[in-house]
Protein backbone atom coordinates (compact mmCIF):
# COMPACT_ATOMS: atom_id res chain seq x y z
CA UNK A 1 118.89 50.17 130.03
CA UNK A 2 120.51 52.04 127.37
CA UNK A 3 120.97 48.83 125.28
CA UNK A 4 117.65 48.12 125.95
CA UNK A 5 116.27 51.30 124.77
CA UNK A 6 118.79 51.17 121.60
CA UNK A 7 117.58 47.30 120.69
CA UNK A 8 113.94 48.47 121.17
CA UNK A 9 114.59 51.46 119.00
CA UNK A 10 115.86 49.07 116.59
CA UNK A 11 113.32 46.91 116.35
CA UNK A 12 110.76 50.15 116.32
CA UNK A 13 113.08 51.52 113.33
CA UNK A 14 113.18 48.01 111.64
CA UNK A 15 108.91 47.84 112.05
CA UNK A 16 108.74 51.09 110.63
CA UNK A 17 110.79 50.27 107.67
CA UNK A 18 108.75 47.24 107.15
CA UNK A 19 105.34 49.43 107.56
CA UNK A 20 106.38 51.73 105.38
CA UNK A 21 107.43 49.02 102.26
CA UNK A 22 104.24 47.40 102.95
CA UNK A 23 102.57 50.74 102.86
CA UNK A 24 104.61 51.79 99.48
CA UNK A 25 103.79 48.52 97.60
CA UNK A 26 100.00 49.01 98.71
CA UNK A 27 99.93 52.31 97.46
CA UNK A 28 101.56 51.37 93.67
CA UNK A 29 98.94 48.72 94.05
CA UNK A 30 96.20 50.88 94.24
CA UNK A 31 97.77 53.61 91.72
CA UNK A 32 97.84 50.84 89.00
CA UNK A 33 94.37 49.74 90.17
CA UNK A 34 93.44 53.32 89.78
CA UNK A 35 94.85 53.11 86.61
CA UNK A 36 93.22 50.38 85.08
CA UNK A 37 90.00 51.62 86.21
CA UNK A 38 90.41 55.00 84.17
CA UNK A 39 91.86 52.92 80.81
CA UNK A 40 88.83 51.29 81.00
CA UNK A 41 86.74 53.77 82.12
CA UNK A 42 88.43 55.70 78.75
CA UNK A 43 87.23 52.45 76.52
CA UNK A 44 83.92 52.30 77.61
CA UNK A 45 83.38 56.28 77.08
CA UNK A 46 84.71 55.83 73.77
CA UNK A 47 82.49 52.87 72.87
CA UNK A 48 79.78 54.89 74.18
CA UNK A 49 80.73 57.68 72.28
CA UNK A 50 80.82 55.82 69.35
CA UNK A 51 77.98 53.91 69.51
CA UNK A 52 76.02 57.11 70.21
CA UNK A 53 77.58 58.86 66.86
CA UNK A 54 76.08 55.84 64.96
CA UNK A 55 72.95 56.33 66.24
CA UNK A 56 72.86 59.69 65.41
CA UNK A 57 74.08 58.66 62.17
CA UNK A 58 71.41 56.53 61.61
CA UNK A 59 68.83 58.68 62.48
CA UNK A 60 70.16 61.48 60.71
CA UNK A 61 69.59 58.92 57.57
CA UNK A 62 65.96 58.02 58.84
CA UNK A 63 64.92 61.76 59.22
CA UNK A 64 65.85 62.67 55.89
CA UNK A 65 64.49 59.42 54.41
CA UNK A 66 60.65 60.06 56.56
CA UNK A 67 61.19 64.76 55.30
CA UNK A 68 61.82 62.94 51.68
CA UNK A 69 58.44 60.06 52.00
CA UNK A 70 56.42 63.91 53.31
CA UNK A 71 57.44 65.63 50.51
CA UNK A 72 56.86 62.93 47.97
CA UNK A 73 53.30 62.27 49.90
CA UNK A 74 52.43 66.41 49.91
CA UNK A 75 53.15 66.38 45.83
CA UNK A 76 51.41 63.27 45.51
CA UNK A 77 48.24 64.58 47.50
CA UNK A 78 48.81 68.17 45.60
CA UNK A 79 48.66 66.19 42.20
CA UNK A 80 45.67 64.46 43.39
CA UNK A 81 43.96 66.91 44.70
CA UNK A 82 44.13 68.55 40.93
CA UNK A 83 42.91 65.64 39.37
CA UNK A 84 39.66 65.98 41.23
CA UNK A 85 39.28 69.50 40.16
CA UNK A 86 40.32 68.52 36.88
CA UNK A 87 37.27 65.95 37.14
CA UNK A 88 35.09 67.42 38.73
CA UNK A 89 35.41 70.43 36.02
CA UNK A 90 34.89 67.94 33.32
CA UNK A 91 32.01 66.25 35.10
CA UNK A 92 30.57 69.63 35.19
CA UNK A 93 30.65 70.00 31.23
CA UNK A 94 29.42 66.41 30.79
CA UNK A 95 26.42 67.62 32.78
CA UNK A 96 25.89 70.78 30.93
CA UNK A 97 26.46 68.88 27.50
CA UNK A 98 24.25 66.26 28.66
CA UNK A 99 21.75 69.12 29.95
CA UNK A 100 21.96 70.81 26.52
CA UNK A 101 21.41 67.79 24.79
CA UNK A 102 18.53 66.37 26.25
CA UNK A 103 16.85 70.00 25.94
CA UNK A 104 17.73 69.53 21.87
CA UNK A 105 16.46 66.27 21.91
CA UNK A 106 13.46 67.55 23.52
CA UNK A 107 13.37 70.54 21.03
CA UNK A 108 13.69 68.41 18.08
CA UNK A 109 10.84 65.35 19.67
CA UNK A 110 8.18 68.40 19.88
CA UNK A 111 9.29 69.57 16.37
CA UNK A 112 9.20 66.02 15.00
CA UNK A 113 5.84 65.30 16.22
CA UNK A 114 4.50 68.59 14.96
C-alpha cells in the first residue's frame, strides 16, 4: 500500500511538474502576446498622434491663409466703398456744374434774343 501510495504520489508530483511547465510556457506566451499588443498599440498612437499634429498643422496654415483672404477682402470693400463716395461726390458737382450751366445758357439765350 505504501508503495502504492508513494508511486501514485509520484506520478501526482510528476503531473504537477508537467502542469506547471505547461502552465509557465503559456503564461510567457501570453506576456509576449501582451507585449506585442502594447508595441503596437504604442505605433498606432504615435501614427495617430502624428497624423493628427499634421492636421492641425495644416489647418493652422488654412486659418491664417482664409483671416489673411478677410482682411485683404475688408480693405478691398473699405477702398471700394470710398470710391463710391468719391463718385458719387463728383457726380454731385457734375450735376451742380451741369445745373449752373444750363441756367447760364438759359441766361445768356433770353439775353441773346433780347
Amino acid at each position: 500500500q505504501l508503495h502504492l501510495t508513494t508511486s501514485e504520489k509520484n506520478e501526482l508530483a510528476r503531473s504537477l511538474g508537467m502542469v506547471q511547465t505547461q502552465l509557465q510556457e503559456k503564461e510567457s506566451e501570453i506576456k509576449k502576446e501582451i507585449s506585442e499588443y502594447k508595441e503596437r498599440l504604442l505605433q498606432a498612437e504615435k501614427q495617430h498622434q502624428d497624423a493628427l499634429t499634421e492636421a492641425k498643422q495644416k489647418n493652422e496654415v488654412e486659418v491664417e491663409a482664409c483671416h489673411e483672404k478677410i482682411s485683404s477682402l475688408e480693405h478691398f470693400i473699405s477702398s471700394q466703398k470710398l470710391e463710391i463716395e468719391h463718385l458719387k461726390s463728383s457726380k454731385e458737382q457734375l450735376n451742380n456744374s451741369l445745373k449752373e450751366a444750363n441756367e447760364a445758357l438759359g441766361e445768356f439765350q433770353k439775353t441773346k434774343v433780347r
